[in-house]
Protein backbone atom coordinates (compact mmCIF):
# COMPACT_ATOMS: atom_id res chain seq x y z
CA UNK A 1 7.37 61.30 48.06
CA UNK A 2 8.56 60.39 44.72
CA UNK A 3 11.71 59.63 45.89
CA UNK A 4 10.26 57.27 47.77
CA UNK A 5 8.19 55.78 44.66
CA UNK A 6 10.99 55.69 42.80
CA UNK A 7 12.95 53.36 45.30
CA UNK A 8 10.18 51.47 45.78
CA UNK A 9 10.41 50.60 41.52
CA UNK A 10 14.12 49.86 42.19
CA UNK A 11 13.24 47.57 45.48
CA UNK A 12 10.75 45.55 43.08
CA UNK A 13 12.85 45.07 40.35
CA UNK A 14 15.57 43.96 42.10
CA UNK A 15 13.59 41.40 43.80
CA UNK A 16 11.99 40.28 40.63
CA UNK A 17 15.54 40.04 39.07
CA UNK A 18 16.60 37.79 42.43
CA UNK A 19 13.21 35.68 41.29
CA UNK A 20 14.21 35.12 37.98
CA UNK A 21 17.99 34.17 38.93
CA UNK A 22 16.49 31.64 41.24
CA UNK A 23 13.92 30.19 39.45
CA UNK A 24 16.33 29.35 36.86
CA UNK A 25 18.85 28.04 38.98
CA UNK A 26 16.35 25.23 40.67
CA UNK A 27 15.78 24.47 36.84
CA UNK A 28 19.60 23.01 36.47
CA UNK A 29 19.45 21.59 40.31
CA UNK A 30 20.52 17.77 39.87
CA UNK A 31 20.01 16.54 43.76
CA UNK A 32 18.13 17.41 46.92
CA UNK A 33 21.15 18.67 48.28
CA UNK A 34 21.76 21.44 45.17
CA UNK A 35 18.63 22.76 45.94
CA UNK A 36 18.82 23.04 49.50
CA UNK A 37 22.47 24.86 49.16
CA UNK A 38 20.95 27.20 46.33
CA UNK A 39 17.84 27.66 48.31
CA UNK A 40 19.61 28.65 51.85
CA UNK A 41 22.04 31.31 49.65
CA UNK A 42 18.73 32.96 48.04
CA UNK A 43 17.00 33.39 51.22
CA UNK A 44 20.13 34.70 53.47
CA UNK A 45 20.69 37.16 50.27
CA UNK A 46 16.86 38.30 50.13
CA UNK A 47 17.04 38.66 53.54
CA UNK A 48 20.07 40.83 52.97
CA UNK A 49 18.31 42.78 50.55
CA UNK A 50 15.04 43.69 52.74
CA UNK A 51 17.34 44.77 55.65
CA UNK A 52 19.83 47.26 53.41
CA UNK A 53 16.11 48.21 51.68
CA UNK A 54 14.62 48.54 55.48
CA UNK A 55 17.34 51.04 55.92
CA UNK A 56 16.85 52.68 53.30
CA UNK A 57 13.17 53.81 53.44
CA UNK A 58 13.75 54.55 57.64
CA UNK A 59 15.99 56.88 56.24
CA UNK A 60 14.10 58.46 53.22
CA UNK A 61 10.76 58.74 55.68
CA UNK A 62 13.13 60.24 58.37
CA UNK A 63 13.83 62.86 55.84
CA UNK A 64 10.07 63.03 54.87
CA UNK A 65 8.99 63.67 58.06
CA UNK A 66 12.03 66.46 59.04
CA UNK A 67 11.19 68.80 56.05
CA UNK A 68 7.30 68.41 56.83
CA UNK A 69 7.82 69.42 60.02
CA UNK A 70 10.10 72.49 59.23
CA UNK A 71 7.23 74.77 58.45
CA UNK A 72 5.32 73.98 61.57
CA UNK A 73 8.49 74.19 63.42
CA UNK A 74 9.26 77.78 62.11
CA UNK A 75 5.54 79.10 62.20
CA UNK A 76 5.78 78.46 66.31
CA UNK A 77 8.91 79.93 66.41
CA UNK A 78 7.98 83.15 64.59
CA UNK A 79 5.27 84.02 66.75
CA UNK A 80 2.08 81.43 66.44
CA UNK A 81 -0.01 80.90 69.66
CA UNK A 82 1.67 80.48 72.55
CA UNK A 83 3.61 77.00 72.85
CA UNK A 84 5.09 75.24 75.80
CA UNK A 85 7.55 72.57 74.41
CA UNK A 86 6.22 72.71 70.95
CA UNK A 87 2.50 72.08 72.15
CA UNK A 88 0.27 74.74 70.56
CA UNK A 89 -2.06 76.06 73.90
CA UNK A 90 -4.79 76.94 71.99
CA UNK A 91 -8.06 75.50 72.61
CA UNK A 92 -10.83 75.01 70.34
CA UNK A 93 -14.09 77.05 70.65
CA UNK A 94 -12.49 80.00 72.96
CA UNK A 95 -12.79 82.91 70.27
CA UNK A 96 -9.11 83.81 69.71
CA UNK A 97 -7.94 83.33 73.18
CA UNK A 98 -4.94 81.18 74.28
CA UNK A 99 -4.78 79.41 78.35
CA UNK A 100 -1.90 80.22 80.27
């Protein structure tokens, strides 16, 4: 989770930064053309950017979600009700008693 946070901060920043570079850029533009050449580059490299960040936080919350399920993983494999497939057969209300 903080991980996760924490690359989140970097994301933003580094988008701000991109801002920043832009707006000053347009601020020197002399012609329609300048700023439809410096416009195109910004948004094919912000695209860029989301994509490699997309990746990125697939990847963290694929991690996330493997270590979360570890413990569940190894409390059916050490003995908790009886599973078929990783589906717990227990059903609510029956006092202690599994199907099957």
């Amino acid at each position: 989770m903080r991980c996760r946070n924490i690359k989140l901060a970097d994301f933003a920043q580094a988008t701000a930064k991109a801002l920043l570079e832009f707006i000053q850029k347009l601020s020197g533009l002399k012609s329609p053309t300048e700023f439809f050449e410096v416009s195109s580059k910004h948004m094919q490299q912000h695209f860029e950017r989301l994509t490699e960040q997309g990746k990125l936080l697939a990847t963290l919350a694929q991690r996330v979600a493997m270590e979360t399920a570890e413990p569940i993983k190894s409390g059916l494999v050490k003995g908790g009700p009886r599973s078929c497939d990783g589906v717990i057969l227990r059903v609510e209300g029956e006092k202690g008693q599994t199907p099957g």
